[in-house]
Protein backbone atom coordinates (compact mmCIF):
# COMPACT_ATOMS: atom_id res chain seq x y z
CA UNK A 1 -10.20 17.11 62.96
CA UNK A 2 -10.53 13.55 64.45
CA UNK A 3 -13.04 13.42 67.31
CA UNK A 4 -11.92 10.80 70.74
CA UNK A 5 -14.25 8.11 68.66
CA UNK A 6 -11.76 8.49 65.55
CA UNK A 7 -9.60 4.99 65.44
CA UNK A 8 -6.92 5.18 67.18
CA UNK A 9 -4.53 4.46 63.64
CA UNK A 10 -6.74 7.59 61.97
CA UNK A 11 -5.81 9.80 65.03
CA UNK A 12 -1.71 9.22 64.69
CA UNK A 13 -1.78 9.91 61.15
CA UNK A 14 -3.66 12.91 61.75
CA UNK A 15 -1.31 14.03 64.32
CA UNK A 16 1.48 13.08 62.46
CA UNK A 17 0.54 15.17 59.33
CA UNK A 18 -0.01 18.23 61.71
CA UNK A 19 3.34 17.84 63.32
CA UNK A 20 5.55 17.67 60.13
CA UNK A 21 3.37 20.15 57.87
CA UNK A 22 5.12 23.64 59.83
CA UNK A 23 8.60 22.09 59.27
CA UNK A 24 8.31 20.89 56.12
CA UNK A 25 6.52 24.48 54.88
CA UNK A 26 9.46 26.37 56.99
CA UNK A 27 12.33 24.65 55.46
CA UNK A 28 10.81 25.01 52.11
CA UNK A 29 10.12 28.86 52.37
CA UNK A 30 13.92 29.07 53.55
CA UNK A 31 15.04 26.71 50.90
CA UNK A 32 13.45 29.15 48.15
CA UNK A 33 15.20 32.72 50.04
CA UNK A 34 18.83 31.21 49.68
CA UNK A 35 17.83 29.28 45.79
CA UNK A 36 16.41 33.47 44.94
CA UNK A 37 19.68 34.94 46.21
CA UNK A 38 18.73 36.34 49.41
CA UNK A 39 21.62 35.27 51.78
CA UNK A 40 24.50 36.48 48.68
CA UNK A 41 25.24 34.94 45.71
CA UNK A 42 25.38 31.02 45.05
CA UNK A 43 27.72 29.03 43.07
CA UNK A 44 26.57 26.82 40.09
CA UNK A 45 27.38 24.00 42.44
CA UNK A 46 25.47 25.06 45.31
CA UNK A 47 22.83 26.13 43.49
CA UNK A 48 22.11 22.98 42.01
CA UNK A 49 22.26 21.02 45.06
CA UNK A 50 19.74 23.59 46.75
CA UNK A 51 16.97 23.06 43.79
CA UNK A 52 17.63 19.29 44.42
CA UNK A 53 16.50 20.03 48.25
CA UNK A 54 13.81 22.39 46.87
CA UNK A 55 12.44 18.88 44.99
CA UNK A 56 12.69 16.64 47.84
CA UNK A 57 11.04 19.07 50.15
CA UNK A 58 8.13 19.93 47.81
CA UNK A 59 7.85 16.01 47.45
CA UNK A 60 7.71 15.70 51.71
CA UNK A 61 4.99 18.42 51.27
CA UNK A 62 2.81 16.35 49.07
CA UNK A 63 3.61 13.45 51.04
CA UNK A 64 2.27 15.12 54.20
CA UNK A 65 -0.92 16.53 52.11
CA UNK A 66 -1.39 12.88 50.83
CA UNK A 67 -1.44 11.55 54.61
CA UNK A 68 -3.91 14.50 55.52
CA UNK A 69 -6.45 13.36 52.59
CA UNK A 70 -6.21 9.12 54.45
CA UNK A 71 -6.68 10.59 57.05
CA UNK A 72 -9.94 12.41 56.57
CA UNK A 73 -11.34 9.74 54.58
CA UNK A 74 -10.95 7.32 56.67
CA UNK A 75 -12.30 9.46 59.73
CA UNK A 76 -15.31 10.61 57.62
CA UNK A 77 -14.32 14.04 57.57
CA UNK A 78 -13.40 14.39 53.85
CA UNK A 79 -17.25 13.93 52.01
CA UNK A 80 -16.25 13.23 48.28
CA UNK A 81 -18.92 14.88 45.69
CA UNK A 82 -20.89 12.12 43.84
CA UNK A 83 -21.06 13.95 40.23
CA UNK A 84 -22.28 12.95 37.21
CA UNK A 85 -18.98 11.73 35.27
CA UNK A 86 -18.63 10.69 31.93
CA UNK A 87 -15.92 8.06 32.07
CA UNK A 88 -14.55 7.18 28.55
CA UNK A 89 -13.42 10.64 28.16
CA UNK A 90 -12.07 10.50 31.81
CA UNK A 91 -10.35 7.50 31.16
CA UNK A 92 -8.65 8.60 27.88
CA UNK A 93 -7.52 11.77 29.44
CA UNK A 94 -5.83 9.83 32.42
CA UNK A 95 -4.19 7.53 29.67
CA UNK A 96 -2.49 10.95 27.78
CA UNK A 97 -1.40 12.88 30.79
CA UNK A 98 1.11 9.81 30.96
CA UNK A 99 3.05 11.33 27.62
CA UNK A 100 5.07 9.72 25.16
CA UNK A 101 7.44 6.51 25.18
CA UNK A 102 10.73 7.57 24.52
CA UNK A 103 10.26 6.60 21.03
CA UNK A 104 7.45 9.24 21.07
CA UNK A 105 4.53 6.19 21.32
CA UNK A 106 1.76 7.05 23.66
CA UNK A 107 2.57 5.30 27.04
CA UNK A 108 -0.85 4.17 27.49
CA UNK A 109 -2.85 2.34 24.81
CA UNK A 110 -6.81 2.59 25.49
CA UNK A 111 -8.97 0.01 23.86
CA UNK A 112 -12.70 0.31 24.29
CA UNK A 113 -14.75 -2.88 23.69
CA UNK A 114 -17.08 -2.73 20.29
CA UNK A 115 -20.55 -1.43 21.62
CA UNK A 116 -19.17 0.75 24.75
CA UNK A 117 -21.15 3.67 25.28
CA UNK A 118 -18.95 7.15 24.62
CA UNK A 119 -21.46 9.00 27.19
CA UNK A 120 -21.81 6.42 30.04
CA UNK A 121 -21.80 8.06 33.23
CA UNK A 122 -20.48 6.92 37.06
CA UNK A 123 -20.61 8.81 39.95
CA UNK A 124 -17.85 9.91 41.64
CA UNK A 125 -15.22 12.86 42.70
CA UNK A 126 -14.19 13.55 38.71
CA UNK A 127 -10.63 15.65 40.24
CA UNK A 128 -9.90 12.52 42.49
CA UNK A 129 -11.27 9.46 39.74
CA UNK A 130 -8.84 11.10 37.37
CA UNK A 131 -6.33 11.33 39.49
CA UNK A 132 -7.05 7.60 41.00
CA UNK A 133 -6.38 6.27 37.38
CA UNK A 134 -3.37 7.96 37.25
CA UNK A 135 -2.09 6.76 39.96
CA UNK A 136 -2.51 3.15 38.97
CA UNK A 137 -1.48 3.86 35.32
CA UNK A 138 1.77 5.65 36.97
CA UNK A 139 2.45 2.31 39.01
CA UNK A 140 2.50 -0.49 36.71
CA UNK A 141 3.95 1.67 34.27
CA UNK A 142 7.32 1.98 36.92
CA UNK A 143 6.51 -2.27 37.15
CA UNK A 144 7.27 -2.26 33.01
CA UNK A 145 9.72 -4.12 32.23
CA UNK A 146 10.12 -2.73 28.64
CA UNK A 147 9.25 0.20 27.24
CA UNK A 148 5.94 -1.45 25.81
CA UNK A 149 2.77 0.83 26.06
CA UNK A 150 0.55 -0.04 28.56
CA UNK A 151 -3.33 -1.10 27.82
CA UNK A 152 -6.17 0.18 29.13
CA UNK A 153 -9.20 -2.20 27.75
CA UNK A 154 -12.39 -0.72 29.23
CA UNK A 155 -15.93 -2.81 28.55
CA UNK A 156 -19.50 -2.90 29.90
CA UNK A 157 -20.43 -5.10 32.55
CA UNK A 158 -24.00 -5.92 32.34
CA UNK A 159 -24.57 -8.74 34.95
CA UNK A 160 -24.18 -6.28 37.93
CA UNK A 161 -27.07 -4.12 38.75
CA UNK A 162 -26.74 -1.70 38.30
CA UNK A 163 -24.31 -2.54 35.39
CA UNK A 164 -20.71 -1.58 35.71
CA UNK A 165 -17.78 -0.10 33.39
CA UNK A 166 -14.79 -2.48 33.62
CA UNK A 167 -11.53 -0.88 33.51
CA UNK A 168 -8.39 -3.83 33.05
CA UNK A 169 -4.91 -1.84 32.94
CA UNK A 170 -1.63 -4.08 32.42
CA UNK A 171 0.66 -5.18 29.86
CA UNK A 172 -0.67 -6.39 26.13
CA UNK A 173 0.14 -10.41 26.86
CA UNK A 174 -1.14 -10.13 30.65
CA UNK A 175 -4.30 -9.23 30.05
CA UNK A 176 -4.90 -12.12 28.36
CA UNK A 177 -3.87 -14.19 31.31
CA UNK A 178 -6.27 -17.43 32.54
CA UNK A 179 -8.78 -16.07 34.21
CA UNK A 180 -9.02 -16.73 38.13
CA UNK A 181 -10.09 -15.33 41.40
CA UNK A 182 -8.73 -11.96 42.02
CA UNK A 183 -6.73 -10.87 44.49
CA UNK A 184 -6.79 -8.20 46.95
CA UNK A 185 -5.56 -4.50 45.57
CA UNK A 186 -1.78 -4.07 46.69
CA UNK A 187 -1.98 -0.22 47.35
CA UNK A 188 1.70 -0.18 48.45
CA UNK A 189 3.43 -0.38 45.42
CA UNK A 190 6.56 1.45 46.19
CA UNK A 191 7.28 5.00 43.97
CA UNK A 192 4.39 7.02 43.78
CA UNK A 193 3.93 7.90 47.37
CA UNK A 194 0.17 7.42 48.96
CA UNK A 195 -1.54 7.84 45.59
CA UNK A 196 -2.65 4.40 45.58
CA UNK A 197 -4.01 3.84 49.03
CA UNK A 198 -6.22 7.52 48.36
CA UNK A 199 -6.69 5.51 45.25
CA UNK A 200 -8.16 2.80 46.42
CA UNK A 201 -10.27 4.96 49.05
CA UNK A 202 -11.73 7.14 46.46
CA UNK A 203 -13.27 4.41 43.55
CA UNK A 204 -14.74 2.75 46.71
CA UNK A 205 -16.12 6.04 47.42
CA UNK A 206 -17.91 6.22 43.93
CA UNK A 207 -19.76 2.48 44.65
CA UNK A 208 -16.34 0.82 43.07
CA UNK A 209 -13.77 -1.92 43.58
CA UNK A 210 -10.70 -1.88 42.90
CA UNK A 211 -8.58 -5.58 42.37
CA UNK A 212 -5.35 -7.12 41.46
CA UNK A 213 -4.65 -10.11 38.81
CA UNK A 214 -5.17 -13.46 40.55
CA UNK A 215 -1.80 -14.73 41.82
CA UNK A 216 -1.22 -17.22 39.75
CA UNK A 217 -0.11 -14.22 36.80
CA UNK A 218 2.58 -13.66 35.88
CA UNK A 219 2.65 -9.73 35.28
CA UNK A 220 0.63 -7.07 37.28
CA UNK A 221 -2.89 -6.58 36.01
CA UNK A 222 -5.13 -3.74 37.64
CA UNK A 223 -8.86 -4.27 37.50
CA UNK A 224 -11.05 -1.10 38.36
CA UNK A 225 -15.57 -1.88 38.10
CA UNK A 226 -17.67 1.52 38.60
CA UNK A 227 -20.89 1.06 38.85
CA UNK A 228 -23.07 3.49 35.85
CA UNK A 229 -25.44 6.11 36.94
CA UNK A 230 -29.28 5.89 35.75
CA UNK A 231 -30.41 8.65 34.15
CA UNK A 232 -32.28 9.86 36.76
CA UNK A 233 -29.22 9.41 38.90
């Protein structure tokens, strides 16, 4: 838990996730005894209005889990595993666990620049990298205005050192945007809860950055640089 020294945001949130976890696992448990049957019999009418509270109670519960996980990584608490990860096939299976367009299309597209290595390797929390990608696939794919796939065009970076996989995510025409200076990552895009701000928290974890398209374009463009392990690493 959050020592005296912990900043003084850090300590709220902590409290704040202790104070609404009992509830929220209380009114859940409850919310499950009358949806089995427990208190009598339910009508189809109540019982779909009690698996709709079910939903938006198991959704507070993640929310409150989401704020525990800021909260420990920002007070040091939570140490993230640095393991060898190979990316491409990281990447691709962030890209599928999006599904199918409603015209059955995959949602994501991923294009790997000619020459990319299939076995480079970052460092990082593989659960929580995965699950970072997702998270920004999941939010520009809400930002969509069509039904278009989105693109995920990773490439080498060589002038870094060490060198770096670049990982661009956005819309077919906006990756082709002018470049310009990139902005700061918004990490509170509305609809997917805190994913993006443990997002963000995570890839800088691994020795990564996380950015936005400059402002000047005109659709959202996500821009994610790991840095690739040696192989002594």
């Amino acid at each position: 838990m959050p020592g005296p020294n912990t900043p003084s945001s850090a300590r709220l949130l902590n409290l704040a996730v202790h104070e609404l976890r009992t509830p929220a696992s209380i009114v859940g448990g409850y919310l499950r005894m009358l949806l089995a049957g427990h208190a009598g019999p339910l009508t189809d009418k109540q019982h779909k209005m009690l698996t709709e509270a079910v939903r938006a109670t198991d959704r507070l519960t993640a929310l409150v889990a989401e704020m525990s996980e800021i909260s420990n990584l920002d007070a040091g608490t939570l140490a993230l595993p640095r393991q060898r990860v190979v990316i491409v096939p990281l990447l691709q299976e962030a890209a599928a666990g999006l599904g199918e367009t409603s015209d059955g299309g995959a949602r994501v597209e991923v294009r790997l620049a000619e020459g990319i290595d299939a076995g480079a390797v970052v460092l990082a929390d593989s659960v929580r990298l995965r699950a970072a990608v997702v998270a920004v696939l999941t939010a520009l794919a809400r930002e969509q205005a069509d039904a278009a796939p989105l693109v995920l065009a990773a490439g080498i970076e060589q002038a870094g050192d060490p060198p770096a996989i670049v990982v661009r995510i956005g819309e077919r025409e906006a990756l082709a945007d002018p470049a310009g200076p990139p902005a700061p990552f918004d990490e509170w895009r509305g609809g997917v809860g805190l994913a993006l701000p443990i997002a963000r928290r995570v890839i800088e974890a691994a020795g990564g950055r996380i950015w936005s398209a400059p402002a000047r374009a005109s659709r959202p463009v996500v821009g994610i640089a790991l840095p690739l392990a040696t192989p002594d690493a």
